[in-house]
Protein backbone atom coordinates (compact mmCIF):
# COMPACT_ATOMS: atom_id res chain seq x y z
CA UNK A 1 -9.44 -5.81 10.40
CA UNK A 2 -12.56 -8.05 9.90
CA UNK A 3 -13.54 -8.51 5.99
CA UNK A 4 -16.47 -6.73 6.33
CA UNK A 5 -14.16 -3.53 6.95
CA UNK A 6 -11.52 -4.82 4.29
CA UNK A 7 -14.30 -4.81 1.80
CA UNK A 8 -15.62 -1.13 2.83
CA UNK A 9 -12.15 -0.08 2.27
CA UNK A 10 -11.57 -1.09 -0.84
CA UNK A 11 -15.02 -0.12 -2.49
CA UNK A 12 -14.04 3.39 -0.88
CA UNK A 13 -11.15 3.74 -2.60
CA UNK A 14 -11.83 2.21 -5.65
CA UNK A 15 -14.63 4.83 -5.96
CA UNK A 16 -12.37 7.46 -5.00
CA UNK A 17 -9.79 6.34 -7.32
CA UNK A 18 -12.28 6.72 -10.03
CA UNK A 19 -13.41 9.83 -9.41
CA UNK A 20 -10.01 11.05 -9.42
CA UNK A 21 -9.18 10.28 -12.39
CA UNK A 22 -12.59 10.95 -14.05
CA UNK A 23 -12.43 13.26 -16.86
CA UNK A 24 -8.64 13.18 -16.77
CA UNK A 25 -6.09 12.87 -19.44
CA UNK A 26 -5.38 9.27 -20.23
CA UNK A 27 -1.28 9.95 -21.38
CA UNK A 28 -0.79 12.39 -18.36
CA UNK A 29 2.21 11.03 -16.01
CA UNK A 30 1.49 10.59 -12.87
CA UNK A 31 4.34 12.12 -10.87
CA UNK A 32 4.80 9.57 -8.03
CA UNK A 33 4.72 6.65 -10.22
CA UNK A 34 7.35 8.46 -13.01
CA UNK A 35 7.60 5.83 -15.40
CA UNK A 36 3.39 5.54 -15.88
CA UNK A 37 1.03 7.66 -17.74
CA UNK A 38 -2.79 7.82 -15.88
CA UNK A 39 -3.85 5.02 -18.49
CA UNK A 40 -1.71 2.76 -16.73
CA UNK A 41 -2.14 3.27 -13.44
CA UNK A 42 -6.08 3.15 -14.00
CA UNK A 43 -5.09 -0.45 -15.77
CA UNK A 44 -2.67 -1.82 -12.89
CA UNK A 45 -5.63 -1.29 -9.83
CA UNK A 46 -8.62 -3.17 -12.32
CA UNK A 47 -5.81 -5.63 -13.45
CA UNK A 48 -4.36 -5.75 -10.04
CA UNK A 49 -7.87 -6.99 -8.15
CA UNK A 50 -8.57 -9.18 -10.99
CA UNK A 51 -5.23 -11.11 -10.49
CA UNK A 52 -6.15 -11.31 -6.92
CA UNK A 53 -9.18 -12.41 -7.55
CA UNK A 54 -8.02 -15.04 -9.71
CA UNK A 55 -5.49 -16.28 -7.24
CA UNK A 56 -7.85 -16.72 -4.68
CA UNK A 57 -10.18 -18.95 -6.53
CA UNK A 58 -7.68 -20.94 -8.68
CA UNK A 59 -4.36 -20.61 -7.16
CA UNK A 60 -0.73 -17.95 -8.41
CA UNK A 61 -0.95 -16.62 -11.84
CA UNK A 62 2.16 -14.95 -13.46
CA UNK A 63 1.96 -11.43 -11.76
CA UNK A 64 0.72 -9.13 -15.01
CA UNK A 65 1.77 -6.42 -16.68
CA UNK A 66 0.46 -2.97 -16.02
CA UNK A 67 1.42 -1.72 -19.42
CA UNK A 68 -0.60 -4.53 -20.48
CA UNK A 69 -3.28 -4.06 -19.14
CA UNK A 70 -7.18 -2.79 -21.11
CA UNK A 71 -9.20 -0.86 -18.76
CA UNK A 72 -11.50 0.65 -22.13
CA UNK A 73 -11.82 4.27 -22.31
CA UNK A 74 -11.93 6.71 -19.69
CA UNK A 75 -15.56 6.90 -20.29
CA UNK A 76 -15.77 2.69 -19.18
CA UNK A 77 -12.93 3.05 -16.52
CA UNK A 78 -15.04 4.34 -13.32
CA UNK A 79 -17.52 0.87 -13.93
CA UNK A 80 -14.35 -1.41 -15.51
CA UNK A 81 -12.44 -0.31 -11.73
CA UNK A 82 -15.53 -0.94 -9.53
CA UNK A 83 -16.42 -4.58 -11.61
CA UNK A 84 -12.65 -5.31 -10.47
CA UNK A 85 -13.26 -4.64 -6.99
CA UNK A 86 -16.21 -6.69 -6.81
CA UNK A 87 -14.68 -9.47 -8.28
CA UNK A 88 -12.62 -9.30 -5.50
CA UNK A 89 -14.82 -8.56 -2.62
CA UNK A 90 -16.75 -12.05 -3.96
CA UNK A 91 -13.85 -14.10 -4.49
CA UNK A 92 -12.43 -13.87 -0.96
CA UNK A 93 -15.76 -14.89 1.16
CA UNK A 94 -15.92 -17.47 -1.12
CA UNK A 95 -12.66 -19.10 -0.57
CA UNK A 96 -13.92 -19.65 3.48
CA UNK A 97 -11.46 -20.77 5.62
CA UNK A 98 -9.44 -22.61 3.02
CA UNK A 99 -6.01 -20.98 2.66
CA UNK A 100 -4.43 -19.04 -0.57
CA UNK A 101 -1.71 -19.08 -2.61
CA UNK A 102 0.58 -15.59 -1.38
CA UNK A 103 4.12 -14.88 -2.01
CA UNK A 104 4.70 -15.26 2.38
CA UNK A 105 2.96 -18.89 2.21
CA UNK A 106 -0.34 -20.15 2.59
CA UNK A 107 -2.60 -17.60 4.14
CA UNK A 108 -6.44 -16.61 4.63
CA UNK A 109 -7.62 -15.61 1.54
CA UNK A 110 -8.72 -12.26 3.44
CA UNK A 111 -4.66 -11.35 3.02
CA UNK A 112 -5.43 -10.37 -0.60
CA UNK A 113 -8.34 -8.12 0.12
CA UNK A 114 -5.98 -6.45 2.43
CA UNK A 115 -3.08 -6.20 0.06
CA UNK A 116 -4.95 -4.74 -2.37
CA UNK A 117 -7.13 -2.18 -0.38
CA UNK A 118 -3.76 -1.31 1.06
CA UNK A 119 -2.48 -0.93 -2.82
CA UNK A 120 -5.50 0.63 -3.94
CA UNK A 121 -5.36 3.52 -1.09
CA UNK A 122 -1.55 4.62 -1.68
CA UNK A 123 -2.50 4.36 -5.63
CA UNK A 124 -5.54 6.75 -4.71
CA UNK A 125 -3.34 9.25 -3.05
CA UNK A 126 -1.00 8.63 -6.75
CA UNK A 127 -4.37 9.47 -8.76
CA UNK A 128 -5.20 12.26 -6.52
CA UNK A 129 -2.01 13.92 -6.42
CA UNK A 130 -1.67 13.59 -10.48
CA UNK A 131 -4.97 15.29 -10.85
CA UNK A 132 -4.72 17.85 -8.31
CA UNK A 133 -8.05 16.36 -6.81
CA UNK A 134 -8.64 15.89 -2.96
CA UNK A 135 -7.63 12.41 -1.30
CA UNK A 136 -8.36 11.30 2.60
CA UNK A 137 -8.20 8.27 3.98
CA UNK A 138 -9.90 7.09 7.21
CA UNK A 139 -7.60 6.79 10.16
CA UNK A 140 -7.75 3.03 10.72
CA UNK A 141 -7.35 2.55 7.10
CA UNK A 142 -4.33 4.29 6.93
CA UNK A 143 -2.84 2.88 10.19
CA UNK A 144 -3.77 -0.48 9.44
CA UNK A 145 -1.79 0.18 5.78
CA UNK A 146 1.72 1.24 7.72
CA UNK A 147 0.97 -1.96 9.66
CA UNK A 148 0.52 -4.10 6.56
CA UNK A 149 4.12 -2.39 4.83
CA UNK A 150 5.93 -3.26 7.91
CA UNK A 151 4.86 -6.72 8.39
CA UNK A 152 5.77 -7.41 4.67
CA UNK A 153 9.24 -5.77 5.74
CA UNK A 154 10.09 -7.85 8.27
CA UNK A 155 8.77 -11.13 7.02
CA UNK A 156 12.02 -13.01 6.08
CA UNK A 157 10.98 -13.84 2.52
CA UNK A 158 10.81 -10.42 1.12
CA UNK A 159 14.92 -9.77 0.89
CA UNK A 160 13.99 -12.93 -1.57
CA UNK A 161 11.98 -11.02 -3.65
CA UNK A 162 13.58 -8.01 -3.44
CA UNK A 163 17.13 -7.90 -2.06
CA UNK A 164 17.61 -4.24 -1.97
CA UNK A 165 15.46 -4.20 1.34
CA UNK A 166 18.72 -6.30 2.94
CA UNK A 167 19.34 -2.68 2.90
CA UNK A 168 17.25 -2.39 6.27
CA UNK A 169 19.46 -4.30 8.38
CA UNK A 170 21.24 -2.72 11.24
CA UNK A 171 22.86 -3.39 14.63
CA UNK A 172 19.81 -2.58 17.11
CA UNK A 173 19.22 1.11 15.88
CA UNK A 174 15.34 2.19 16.59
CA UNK A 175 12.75 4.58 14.30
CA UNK A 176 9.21 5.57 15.88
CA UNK A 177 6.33 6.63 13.67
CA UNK A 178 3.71 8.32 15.82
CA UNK A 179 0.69 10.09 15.14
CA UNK A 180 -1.06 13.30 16.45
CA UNK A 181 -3.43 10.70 18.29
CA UNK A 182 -0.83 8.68 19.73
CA UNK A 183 -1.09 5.71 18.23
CA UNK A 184 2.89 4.62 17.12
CA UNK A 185 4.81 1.65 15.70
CA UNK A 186 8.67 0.98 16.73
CA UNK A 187 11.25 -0.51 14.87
CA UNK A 188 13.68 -2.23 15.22
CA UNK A 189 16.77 -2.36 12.51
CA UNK A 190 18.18 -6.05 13.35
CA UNK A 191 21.03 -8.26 11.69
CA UNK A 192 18.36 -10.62 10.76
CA UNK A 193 16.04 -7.97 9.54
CA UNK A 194 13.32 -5.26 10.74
CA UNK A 195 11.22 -5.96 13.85
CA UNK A 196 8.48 -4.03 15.08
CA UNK A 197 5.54 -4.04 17.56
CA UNK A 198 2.89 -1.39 17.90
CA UNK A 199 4.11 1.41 20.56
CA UNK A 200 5.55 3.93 21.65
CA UNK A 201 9.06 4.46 23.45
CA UNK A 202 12.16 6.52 22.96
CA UNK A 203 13.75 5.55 19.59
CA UNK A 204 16.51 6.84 17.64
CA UNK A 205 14.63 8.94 15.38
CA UNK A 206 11.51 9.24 15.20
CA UNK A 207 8.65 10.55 12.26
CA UNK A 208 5.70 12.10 14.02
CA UNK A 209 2.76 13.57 12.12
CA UNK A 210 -1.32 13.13 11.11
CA UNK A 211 -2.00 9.63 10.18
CA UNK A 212 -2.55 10.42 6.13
CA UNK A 213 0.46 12.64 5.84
CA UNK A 214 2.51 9.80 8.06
CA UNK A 215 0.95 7.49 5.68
CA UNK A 216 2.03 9.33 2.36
CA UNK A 217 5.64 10.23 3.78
CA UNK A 218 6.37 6.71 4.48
CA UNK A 219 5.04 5.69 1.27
CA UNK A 220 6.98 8.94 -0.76
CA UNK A 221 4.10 10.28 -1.65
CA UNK A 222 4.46 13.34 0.15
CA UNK A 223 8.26 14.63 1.00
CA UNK A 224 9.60 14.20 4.55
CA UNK A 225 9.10 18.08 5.54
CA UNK A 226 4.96 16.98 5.63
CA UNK A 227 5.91 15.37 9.17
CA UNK A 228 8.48 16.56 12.18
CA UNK A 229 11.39 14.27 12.36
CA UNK A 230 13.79 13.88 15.63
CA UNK A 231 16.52 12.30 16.73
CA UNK A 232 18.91 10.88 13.99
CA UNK A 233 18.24 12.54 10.79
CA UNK A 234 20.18 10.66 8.73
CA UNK A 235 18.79 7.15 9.85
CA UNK A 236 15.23 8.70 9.23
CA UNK A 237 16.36 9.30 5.61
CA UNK A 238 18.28 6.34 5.29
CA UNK A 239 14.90 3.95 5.87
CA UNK A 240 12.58 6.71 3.34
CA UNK A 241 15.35 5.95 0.53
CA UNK A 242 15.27 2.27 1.25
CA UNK A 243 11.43 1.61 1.74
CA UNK A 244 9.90 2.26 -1.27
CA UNK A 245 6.95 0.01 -2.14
C-alpha cells in the first residue's frame, strides 16, 4: 500500500476508534484486551503513534507504557487520538527515503504508518466490541493487516522477541485463510519458521470466511465458529492459540 492509502487508513480508524469510545466509561474493561480498562486502551493508540512518531524522526525510544500513558479526559480524548495520528501521518513523509529505526532492521519509515494503522484497526474492533458500537473495516485494509501479521511471523527475528512463537514451527504442515472473494494466503509451518505467499491451494486446514470476520478470528477478536474451518481441526486451533498479537 502507497502512503497516501496508509495515511487514509489510519485517520479512518483513529476517528472510528474515537467515536467508539465516545461517551464511554473510562474504568470499563475491555474484554479482548482483559488486563486494560477503556482508559488505557484510549492511552496505548495516542501513546502508541506518538512513539512512532518519535522514532521516525529521532531514532528507538524505550517502547512505553500503556498504563502510563495521559490521554486527558474523555471529553479531550477524540482530539488528543486524532493530534496523535497526525503526528504520525507528518513524521513519516518527512523522513523521505531515509530509512528508520524498526525492531526487523532498517526500513522505510512508511513501515511504521503501517504498523500502527494495522494496530490501530484490530484496537478499533477492541473499542468497538467493549462498547457494543459498530466496527468495519475496508477490505484491503483488512487484507493488507493479515498480510502485515504474517510477515512479522515469519521474519526470523521475532522468535527473538518473543520465543513463544518458536511455537509455530512444524515439519511442512499447510493452513489456508481464504475469503468469500477469493483472495487467500498459504502457510507454510517450517523447521526454520512460518512461510507464506499469497494464494490459494489445497492445505491442511484451512479458515475460510468474510475478510473482517477472517480478520478478527485470526486476531481473537471474534471466536473461531465466526468462520468455517476444514481439514485438520486441531492444527487450525493449534496456530489461533499460538498467534496472538
Amino acid at each position: 500500500m502507497d502512503i497516501a492509502r496508509l495515511t487514509e487508513g489510519l485517520h479512518e480508524h483513529t476517528a472510528g476508534f474515537a467515536k467508539a469510545v465516545a461517551g464511554a466509561d473510562p474504568d470499563a474493561r475491555v474484554p479482548t484486551c482483559p488486563e486494560w480498562p477503556l482508559r488505557v486502551l484510549v492511552g496505548h493508540i495516542g501513546q502508541a503513534h506518538r512513539w512512532a512518531a518519535d522514532i521516525v524522526r529521532s531514532g528507538p525510544t524505550l517502547l512505553p507504557d500503556p498504563f502510563d500513558a495521559d490521554p486527558g479526559s474523555p471529553g479531550e480524548w477524540s482530539d488528543w487520538l486524532h493530534k496523535g495520528a497526525a503526528d504520525l501521518a507528518a513524521a513519516v513523509p518527512a523522513a523521505g527515503e531515509s530509512p528508520v529505526w524498526t525492531f526487523f532492521g532498517p526500513r522505510p519509515a512508511a513501515f511504521w504508518l503501517r504498523r500502527m494503522l494495522h494496530d490501530t484497526i484490530v484496537h478499533n474492533a477492541d473499542a468497538a466490541l467493549a462498547t457494543a458500537t459498530t466496527f468495519e473495516v475496508a477490505p484491503d485494509l483488512a487484507a493488507d493487516a493479515i498480510s502485515e501479521w504474517l510477515e512479522v511471523l515469519s521474519d526470523p527475528v521475532t522468535t527473538t522477541l518473543k520465543p513463544a512463537f518458536a511455537a509455530l514451527r512444524g515439519t511442512g504442515q499447510t493452513l489456508q485463510f481464504r475469503t468469500d472473494t477469493g483472495v487467500g494466503w498459504l502457510i507454510t509451518r517450517t523447521p526454520d519458521g512460518v512461510r507464506w505467499a499469497h494464494a490459494t491451494d489445497t492445505a491442511d486446514a484451512t479458515l475460510a470466511g468474510p475478510i473482517r470476520d477472517l480478520l478478527l478470528v485470526l486476531t481473537r477478536r471474534l471466536p473461531a465458529s465466526h468462520v468455517t474451518i476444514s481439514g485438520d481441526r486441531e492444527l487450525a486451533d493449534h496456530w489461533l492459540a499460538h498467534t496472538a498479537a
